[in-house]
Protein backbone atom coordinates (compact mmCIF):
# COMPACT_ATOMS: atom_id res chain seq x y z
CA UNK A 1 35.64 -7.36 -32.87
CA UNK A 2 34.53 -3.96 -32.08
CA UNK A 3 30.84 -5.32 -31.50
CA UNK A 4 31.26 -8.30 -29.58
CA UNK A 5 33.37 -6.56 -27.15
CA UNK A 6 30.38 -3.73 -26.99
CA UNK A 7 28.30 -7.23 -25.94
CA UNK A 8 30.45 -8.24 -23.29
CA UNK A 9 30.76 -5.34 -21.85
CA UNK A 10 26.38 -4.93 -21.85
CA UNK A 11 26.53 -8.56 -20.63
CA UNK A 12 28.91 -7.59 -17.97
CA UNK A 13 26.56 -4.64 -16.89
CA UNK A 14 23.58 -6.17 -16.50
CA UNK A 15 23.68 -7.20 -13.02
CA UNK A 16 24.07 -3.84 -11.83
CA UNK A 17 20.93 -2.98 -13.64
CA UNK A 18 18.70 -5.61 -12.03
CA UNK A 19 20.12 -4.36 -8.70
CA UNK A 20 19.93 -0.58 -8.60
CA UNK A 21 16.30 -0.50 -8.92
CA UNK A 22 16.17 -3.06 -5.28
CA UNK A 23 14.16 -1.96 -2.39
CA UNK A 24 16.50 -1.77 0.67
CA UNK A 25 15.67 -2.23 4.34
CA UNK A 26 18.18 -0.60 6.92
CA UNK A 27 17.49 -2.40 10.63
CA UNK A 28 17.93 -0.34 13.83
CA UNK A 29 17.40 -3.17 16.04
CA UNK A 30 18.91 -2.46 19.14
CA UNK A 31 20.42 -5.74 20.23
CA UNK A 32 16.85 -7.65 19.41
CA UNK A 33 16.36 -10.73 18.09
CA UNK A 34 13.99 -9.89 15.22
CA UNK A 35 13.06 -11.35 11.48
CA UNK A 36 12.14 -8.74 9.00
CA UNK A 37 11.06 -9.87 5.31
CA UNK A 38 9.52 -6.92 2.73
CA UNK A 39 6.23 -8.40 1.57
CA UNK A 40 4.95 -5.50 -1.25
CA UNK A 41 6.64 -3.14 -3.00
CA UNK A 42 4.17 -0.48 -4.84
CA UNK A 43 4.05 -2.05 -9.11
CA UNK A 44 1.82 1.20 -9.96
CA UNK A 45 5.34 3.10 -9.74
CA UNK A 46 6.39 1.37 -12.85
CA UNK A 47 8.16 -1.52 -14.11
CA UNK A 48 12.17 -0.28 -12.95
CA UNK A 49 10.48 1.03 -9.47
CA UNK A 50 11.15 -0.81 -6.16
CA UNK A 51 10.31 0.24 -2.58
CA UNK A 52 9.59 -0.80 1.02
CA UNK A 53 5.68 -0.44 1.46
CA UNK A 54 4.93 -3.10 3.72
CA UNK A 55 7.12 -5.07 6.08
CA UNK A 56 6.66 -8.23 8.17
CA UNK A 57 8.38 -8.52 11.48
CA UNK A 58 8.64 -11.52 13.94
CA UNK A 59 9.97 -11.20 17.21
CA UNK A 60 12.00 -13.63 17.96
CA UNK A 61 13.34 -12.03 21.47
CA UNK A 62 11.64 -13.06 24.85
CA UNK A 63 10.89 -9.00 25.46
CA UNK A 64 7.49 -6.87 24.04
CA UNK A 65 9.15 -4.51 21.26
CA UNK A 66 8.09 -1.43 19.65
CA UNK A 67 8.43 -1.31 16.32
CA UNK A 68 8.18 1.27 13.44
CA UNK A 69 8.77 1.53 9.97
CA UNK A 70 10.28 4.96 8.83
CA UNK A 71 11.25 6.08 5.30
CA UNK A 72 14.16 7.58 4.17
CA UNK A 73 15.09 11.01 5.09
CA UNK A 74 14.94 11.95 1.44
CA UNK A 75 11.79 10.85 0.85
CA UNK A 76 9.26 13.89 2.44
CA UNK A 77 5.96 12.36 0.32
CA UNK A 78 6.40 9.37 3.05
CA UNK A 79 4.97 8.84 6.44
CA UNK A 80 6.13 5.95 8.64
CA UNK A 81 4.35 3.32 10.05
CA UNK A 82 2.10 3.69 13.57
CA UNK A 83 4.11 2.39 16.84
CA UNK A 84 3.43 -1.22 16.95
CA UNK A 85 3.84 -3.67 20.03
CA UNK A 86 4.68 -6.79 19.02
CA UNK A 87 4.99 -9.48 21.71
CA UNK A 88 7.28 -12.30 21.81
CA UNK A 89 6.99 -14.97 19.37
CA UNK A 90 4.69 -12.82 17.38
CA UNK A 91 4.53 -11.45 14.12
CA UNK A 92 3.24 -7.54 12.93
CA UNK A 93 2.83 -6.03 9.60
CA UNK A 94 4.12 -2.83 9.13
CA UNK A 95 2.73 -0.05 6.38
CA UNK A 96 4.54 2.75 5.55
CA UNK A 97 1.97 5.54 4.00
CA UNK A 98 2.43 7.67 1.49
CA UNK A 99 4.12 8.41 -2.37
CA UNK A 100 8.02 7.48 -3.13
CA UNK A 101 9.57 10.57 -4.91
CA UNK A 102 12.25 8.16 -5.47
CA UNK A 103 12.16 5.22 -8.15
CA UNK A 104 14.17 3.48 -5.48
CA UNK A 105 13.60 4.17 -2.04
CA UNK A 106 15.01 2.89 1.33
CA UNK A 107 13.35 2.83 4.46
CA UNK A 108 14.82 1.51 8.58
CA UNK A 109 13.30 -0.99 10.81
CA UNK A 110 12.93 0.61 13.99
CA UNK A 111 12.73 -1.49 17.01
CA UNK A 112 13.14 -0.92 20.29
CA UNK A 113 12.29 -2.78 23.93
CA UNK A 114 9.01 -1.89 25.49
């Protein structure tokens, strides 16, 4: 009895494990109309590591926007992504530069009008 309540209780667990290791994408989007999708997280980091490397953004607003990809405060090894002007209706790829310090790391969509 012992056991299979040890197994339910692993069973139970497991989807926490699959999701603490995600990559996670905080938007500061400013009232824009914009798509965001995470493309490539680093796999040289390891099998359990996950992070934002490379982010594709559409602009789905009728405005020119500026937008930048920026790590996490807690992550100094990190450099964000150049400015980039991205024009209505059009899509930019985003790099952030750099090595995680962090097996999981989080980085914010910056976007702004221009």
């Amino acid at each position: 009895m012992n056991t299979l309540i040890k197994a339910c209780g692993a069973v139970l667990c497991l989807p926490l494990a699959v999701t603490a290791n995600e990559a996670s994408l905080n938007q500061e989007l400013n009232g824009l109309d914009i798509d965001s999708r995470i493309l490539v997280t680093d796999p040289t980091r390891g099998p359990d590591a996950s992070g934002v490397d490379l982010v594709q953004v559409t602009n789905n607003s009728d405005v020119n926007v500026l937008c930048q990809l920026k790590p996490a405060p807690d992550e100094p090894n990190m450099n964000p992504s150049r400015p980039t002007d991205v024009a209505p209706g059009e899509q930019a790829t985003l790099r952030l530069q750099g090595s995680y310090r962090d097996v999981k790391s989080t980085a914010t969509l910056d976007c702004q009008p221009n």
